[in-house]
Protein backbone atom coordinates (compact mmCIF):
# COMPACT_ATOMS: atom_id res chain seq x y z
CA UNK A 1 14.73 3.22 10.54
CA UNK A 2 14.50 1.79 14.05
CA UNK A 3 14.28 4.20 17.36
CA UNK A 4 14.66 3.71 20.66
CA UNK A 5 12.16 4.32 22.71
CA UNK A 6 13.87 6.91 24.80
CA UNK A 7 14.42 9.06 21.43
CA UNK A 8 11.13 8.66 20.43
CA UNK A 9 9.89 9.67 23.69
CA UNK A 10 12.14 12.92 23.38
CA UNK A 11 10.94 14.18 19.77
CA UNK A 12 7.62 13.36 20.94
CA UNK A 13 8.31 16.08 24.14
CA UNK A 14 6.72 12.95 26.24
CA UNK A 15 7.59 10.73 29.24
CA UNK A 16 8.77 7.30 28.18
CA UNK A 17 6.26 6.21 30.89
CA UNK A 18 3.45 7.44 28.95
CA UNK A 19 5.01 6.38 25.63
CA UNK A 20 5.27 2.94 27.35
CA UNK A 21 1.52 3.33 28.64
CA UNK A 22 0.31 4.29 25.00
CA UNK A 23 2.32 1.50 23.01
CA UNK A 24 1.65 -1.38 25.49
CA UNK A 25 -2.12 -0.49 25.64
CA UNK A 26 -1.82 0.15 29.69
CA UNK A 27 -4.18 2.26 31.50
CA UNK A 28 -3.04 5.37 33.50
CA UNK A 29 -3.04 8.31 30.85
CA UNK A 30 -6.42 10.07 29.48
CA UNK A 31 -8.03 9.09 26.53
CA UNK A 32 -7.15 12.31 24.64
CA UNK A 33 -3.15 11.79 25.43
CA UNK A 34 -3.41 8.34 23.99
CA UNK A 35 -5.50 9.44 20.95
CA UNK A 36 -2.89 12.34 20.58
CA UNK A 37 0.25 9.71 21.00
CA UNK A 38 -1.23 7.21 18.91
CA UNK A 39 -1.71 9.80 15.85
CA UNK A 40 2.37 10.88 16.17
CA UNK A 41 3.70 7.71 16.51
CA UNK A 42 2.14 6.39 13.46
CA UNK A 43 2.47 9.88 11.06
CA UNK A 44 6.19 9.76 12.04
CA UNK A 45 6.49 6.20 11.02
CA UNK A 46 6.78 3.99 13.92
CA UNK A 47 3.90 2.23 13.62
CA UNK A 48 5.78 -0.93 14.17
CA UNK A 49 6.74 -0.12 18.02
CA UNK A 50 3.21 -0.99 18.97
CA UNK A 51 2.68 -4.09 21.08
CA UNK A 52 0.31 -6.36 19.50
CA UNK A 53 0.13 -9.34 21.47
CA UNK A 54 -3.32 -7.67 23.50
CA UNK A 55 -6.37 -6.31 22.69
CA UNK A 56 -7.43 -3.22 24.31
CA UNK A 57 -11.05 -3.24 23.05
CA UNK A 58 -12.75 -6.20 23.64
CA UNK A 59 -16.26 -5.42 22.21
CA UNK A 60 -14.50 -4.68 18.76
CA UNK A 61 -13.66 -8.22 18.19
CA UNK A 62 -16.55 -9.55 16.79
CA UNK A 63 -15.72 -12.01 13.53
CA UNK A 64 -12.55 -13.05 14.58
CA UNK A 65 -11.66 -16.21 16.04
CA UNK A 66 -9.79 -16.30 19.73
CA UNK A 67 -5.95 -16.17 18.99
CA UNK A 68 -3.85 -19.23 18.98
CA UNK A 69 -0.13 -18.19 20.22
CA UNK A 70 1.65 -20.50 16.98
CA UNK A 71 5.27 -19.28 16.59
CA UNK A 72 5.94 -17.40 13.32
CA UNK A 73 6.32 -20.60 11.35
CA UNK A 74 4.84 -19.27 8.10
CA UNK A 75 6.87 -15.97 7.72
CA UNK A 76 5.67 -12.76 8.21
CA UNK A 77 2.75 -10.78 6.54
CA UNK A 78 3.11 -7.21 5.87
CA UNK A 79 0.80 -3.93 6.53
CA UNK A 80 2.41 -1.16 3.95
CA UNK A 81 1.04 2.02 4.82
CA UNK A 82 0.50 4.18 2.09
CA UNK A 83 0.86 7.87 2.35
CA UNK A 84 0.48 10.52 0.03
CA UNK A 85 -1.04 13.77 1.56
CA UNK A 86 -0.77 12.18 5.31
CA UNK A 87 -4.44 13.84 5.91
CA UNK A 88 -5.89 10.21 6.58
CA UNK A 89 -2.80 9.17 9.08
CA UNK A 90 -3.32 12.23 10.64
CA UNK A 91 -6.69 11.89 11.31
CA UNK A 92 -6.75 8.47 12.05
CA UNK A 93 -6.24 7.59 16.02
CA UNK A 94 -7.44 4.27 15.93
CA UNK A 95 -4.65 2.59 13.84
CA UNK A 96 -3.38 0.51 16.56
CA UNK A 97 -6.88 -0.94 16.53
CA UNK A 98 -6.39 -1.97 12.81
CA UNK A 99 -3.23 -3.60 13.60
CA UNK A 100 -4.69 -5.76 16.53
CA UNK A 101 -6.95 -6.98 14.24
CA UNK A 102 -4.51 -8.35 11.81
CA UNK A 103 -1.82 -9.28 14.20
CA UNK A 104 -4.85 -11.21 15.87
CA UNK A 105 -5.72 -13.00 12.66
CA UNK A 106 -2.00 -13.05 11.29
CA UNK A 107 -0.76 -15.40 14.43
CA UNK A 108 -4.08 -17.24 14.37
CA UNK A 109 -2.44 -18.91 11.26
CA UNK A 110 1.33 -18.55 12.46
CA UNK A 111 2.54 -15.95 10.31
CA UNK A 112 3.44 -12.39 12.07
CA UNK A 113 2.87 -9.09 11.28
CA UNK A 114 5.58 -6.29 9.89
CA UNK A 115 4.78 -2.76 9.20
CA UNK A 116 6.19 -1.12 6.35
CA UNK A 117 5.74 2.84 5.55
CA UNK A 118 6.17 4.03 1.97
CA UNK A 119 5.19 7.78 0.84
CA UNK A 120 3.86 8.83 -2.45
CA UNK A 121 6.76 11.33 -3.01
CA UNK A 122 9.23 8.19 -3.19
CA UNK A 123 10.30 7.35 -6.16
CA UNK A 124 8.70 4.13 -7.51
CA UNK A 125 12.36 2.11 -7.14
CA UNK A 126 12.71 2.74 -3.81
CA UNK A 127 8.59 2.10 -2.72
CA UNK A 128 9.02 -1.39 -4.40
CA UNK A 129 12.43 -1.95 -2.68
CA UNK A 130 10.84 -1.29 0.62
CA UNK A 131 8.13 -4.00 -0.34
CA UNK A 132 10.50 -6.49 -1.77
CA UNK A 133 13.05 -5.83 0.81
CA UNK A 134 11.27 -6.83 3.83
CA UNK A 135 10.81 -10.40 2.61
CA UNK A 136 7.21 -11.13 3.35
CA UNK A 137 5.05 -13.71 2.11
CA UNK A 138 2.35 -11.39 1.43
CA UNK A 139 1.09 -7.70 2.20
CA UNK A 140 -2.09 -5.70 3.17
CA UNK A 141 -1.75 -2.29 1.88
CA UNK A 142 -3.38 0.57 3.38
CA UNK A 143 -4.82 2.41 0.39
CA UNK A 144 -7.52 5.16 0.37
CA UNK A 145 -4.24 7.67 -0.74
CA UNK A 146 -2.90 4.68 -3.03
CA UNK A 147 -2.74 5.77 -6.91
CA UNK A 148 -4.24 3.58 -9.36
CA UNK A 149 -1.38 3.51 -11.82
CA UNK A 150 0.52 1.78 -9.27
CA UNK A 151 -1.31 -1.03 -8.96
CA UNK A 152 0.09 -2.82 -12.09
CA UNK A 153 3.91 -2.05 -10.93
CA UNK A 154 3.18 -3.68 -7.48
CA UNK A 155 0.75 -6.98 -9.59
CA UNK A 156 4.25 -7.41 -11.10
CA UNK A 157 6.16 -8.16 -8.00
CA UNK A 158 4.34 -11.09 -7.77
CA UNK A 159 3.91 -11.43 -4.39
CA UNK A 160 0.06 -11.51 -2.90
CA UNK A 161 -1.90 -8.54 -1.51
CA UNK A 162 -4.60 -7.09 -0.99
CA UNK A 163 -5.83 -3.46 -0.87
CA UNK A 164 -7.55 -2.26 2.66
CA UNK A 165 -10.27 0.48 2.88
CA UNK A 166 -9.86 1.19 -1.12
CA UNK A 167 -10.41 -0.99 -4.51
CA UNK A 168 -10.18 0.17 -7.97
CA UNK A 169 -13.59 -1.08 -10.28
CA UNK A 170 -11.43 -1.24 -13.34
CA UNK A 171 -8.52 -3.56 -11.66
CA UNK A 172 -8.93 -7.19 -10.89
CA UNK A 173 -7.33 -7.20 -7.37
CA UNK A 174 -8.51 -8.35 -3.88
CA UNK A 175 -9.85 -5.67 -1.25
CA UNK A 176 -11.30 -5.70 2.04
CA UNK A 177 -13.86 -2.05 2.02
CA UNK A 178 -16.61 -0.78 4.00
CA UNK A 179 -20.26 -1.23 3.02
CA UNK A 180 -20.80 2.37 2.67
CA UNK A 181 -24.15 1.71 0.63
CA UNK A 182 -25.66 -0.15 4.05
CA UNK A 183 -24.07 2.47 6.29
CA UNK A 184 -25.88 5.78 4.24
CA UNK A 185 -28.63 3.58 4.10
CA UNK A 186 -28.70 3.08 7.66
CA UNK A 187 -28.06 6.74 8.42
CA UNK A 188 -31.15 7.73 6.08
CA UNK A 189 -33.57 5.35 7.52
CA UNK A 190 -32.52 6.80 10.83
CA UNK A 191 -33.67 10.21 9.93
CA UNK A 192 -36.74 8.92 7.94
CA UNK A 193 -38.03 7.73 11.06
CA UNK A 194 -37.80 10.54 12.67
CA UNK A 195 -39.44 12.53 10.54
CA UNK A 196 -36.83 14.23 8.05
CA UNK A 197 -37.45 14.72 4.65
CA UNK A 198 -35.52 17.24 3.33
CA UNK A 199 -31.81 15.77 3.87
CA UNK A 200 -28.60 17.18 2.65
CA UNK A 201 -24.78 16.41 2.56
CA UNK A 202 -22.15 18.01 3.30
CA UNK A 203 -19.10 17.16 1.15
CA UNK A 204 -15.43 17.06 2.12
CA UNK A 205 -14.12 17.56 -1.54
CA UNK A 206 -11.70 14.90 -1.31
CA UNK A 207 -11.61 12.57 -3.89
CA UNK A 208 -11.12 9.01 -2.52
CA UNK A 209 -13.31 6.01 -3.32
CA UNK A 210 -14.64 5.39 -0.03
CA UNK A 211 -15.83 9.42 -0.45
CA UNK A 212 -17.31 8.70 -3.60
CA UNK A 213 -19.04 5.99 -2.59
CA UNK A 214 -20.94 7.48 -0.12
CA UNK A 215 -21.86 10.51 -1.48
CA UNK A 216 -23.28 8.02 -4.72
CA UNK A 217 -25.33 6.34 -2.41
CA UNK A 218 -26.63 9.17 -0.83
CA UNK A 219 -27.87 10.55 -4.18
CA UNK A 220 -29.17 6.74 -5.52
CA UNK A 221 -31.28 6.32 -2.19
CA UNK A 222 -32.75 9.44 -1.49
CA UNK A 223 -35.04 8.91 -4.00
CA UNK A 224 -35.18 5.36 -4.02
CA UNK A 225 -36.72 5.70 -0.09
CA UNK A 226 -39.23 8.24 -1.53
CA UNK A 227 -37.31 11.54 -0.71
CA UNK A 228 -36.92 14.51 -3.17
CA UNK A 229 -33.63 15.14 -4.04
CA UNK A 230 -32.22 18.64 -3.82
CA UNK A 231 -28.92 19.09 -5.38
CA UNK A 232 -28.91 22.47 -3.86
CA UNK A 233 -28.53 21.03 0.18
CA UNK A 234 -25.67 19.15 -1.56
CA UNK A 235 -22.44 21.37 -0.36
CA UNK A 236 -18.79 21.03 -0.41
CA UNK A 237 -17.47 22.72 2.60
CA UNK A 238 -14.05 20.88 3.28
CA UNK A 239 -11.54 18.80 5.10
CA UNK A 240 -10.62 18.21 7.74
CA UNK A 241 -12.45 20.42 10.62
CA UNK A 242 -11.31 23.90 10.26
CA UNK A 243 -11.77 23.65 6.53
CA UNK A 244 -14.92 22.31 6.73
CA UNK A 245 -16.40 25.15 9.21
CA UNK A 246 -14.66 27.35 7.05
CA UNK A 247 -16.57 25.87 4.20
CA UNK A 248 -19.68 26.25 5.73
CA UNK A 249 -19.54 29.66 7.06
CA UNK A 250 -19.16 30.33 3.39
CA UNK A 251 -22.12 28.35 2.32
CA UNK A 252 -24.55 29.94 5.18
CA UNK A 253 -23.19 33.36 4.36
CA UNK A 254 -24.98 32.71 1.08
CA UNK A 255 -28.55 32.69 2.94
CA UNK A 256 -29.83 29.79 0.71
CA UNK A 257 -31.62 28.01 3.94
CA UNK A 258 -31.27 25.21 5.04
CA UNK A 259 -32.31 20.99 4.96
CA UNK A 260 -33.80 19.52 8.78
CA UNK A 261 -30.56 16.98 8.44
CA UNK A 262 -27.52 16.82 7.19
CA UNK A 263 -25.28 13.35 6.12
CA UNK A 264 -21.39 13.96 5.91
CA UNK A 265 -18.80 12.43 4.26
CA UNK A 266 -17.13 11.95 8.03
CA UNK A 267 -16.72 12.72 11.41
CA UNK A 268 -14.34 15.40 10.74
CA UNK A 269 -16.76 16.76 8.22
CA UNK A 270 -19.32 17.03 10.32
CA UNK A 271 -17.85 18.28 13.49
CA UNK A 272 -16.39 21.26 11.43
CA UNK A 273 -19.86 21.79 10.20
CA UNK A 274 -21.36 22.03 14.30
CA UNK A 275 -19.29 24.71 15.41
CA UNK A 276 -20.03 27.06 12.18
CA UNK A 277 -23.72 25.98 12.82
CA UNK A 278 -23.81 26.80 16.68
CA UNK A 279 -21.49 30.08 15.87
CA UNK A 280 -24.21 30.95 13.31
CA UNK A 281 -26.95 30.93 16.21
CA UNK A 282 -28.34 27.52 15.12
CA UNK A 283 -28.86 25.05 17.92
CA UNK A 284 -28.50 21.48 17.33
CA UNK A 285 -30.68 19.08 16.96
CA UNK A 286 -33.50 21.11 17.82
CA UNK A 287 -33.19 22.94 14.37
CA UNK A 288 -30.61 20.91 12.28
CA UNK A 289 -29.58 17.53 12.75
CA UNK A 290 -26.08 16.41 11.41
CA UNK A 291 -24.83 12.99 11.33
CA UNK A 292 -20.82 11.79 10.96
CA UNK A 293 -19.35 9.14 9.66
CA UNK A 294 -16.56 6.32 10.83
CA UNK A 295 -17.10 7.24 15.18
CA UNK A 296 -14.08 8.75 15.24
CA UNK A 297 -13.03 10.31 18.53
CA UNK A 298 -13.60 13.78 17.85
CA UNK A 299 -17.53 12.59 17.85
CA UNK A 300 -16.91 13.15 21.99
CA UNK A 301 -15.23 16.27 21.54
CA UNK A 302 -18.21 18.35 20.85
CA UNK A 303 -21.76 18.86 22.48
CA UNK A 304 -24.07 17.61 21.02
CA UNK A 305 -21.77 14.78 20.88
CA UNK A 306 -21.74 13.12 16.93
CA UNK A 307 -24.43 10.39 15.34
CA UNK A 308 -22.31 8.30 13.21
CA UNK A 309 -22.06 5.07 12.12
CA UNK A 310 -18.98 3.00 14.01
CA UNK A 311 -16.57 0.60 11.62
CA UNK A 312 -15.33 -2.04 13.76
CA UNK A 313 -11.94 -1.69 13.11
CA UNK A 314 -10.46 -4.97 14.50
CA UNK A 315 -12.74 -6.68 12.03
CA UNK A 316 -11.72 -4.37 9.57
CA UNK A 317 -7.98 -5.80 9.45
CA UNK A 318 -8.52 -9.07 10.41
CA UNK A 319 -10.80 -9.25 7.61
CA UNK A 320 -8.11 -8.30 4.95
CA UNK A 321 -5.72 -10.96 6.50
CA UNK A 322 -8.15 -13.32 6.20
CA UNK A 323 -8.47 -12.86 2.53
CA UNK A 324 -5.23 -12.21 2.11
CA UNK A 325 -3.96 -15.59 3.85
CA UNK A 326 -7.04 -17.71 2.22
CA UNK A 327 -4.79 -15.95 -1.53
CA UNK A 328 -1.53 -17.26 -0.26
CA UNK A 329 -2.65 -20.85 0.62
CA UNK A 330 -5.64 -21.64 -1.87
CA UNK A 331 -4.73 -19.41 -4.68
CA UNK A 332 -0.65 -19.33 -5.63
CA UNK A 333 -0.58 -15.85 -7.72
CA UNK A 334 0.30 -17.39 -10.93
CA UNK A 335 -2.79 -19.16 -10.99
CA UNK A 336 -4.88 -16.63 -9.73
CA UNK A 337 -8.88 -16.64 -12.05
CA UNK A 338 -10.14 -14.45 -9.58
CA UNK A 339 -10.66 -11.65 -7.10
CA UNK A 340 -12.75 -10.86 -4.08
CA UNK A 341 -14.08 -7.96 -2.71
CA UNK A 342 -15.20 -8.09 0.98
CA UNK A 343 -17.36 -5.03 2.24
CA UNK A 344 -17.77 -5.06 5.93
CA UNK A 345 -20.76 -3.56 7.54
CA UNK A 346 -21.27 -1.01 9.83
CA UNK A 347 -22.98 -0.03 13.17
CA UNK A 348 -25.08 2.79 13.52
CA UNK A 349 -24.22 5.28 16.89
CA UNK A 350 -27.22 7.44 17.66
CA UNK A 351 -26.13 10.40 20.28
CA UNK A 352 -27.32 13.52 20.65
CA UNK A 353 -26.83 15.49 17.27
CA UNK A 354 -29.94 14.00 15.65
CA UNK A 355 -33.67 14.34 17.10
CA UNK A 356 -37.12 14.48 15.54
CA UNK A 357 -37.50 17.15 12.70
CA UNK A 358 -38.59 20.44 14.39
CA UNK A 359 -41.62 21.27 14.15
């Protein structure tokens, strides 16, 4: 349902200045208020109100082509947000990023961009009606909460899409992921070279296939790059922070000792992780190291600030229009033979929560 600003503003307990500031990408508030603003907006559901016609982070543009302003000639292309326990919306700030990306790659082509939030506690009428109903040519859905046994209902709408930041092995359907192998590789090779050898990871429990992935390709390349594998530094502690410091005041209270690094499943993970570390008397990195995952924000809001690897999240989107408007023009569904999977690489951060291994 459409808001005014003004009313949005209010439940927010915000200036519409500021709300102005955060959804027109405008300098003049802190980086924390717009972080904070940015998560709201987009857990309540207005998504849609931000401006996409700028791009506020010009060094995350790499791999997409310079914008050309066509009108929306070729309809409109839809990002469905998929929700189910909201922890990922939550704790994502940098969904306006995402957006830019596509809206950047969406008009490159003439088509424009519509946002469309369905939950998983919807019944399955009314999260197809919201699809249907919105009358775009094609959608992106936003899917590390999305349940497989859905996939066939929304196959027989018969309409394009493509899945973002999740795929499903057993379903033949197009997906734009991260390269998770390449960034745990990365991340390992990292500590290698500075002289770590016995490396754990800390686990966040949650079951998503982005999750799995990386915690598979910690265990296949440990060994593979001529480390021992101990399934003992290999702990489940929690999500998102206070869980996971919970978690692993739990799992030092058991006096098991300890690895020289640990990997996490992400940023969250790990920052949770720090402060039960530093509140157990351990100082970082001179006698653990710990290393995130995705560069979220809250790898600033802790000293030692957070090695992680960085997705580049204009990329990210643009990369699932890409695919998904190459399906609409070169592939009518009807006819479709066969699917793509694009994994998109990663950059490695190194700050100050990894050093050599002590000594």
């Amino acid at each position: 349902m459409a808001i005014k600003a003004k009313e949005l503003a209010q439940k927010l307990g915000i200036s519409e200045a500021t709300l102005s500031l955060v959804l027109n990408h405008k300098g003049g508030i802190s980086k924390r208020t717009r972080d904070m603003v940015t998560e709201k907006v987009i857990s309540m559901g207005y998504g849609y109100m931000f401006k996409n016609d700028q791009n506020p982070v010009a060094d995350d543009t790499a791999g997409i082509s310079e914008a050309i302003p066509l009108p929306a000639e070729n309809g409109y292309l839809g990002f469905v947000i998929y929700q189910d326990t909201g922890l990922f919306m939550e704790n994502t700030p940098f969904f306006p990023l995402i957006i830019d990306g596509m809206d950047l790659m969406a008009r490159k082509y003439g088509y424009r961009l519509l946002v469309v939030n369905i939950r998983r506690d919807m019944d399955l009428n009314t999260k197809l009606g919201y699809i249907k109903d919105s009358g775009c040519v094609g959608y992106v859905i936003y899917a590390p909460e999305f349940p497989e046994e859905e996939v066939d209902y929304l196959k027989q709408l018969k309409i394009p899409f493509v899945l973002l930041d999740n795929y499903f092995p057993g379903k033949d359907i197009d997906a734009v992921t991260l390269n998770n192998e390449q960034g745990i590789y990365s991340i390992l090779k990292m500590l290698i070279d500075k002289g770590h050898r016995r490396i754990g990871y800390l686990s966040s429990g949650v079951n998503i296939q982005s999750f799995r992935e990386r915690r598979d390709s910690y265990r296949r390349l440990v060994p593979e790059m001529g480390l021992v594998l101990e399934p003992r530094f290999f702990w489940e502690i929690g999500y998102p922070d206070q869980q996971a410091a919970q978690g692993m005041d739990r799992m030092l209270g058991r006096n098991e000792g300890l690895p020289t690094a640990f990997i996490t499943d992400n940023d969250y993970v790990a920052f949770g992780a720090m402060k039960s570390l530093m509140e157990h008397g351990y100082s970082i990195p001179a006698d653990i190291s710990v290393v995130g995952y995705s560069d979220r924000p809250v790898c600033m809001y802790i000293v030692p600030n957070i090695t992680t690897v960085r997705i580049p999240r204009m990329r990210f989107g643009g990369e699932a229009v890409d695919l998904l408007i190459n399906k609409i023009l070169n592939r009518p569904y009807d006819e479709e033979k066969s699917t793509v999977k694009t994994a998109v690489s990663l950059e490695l951060v190194v700050r100050d929560s990894v050093g050599d291994v002590p000594k």
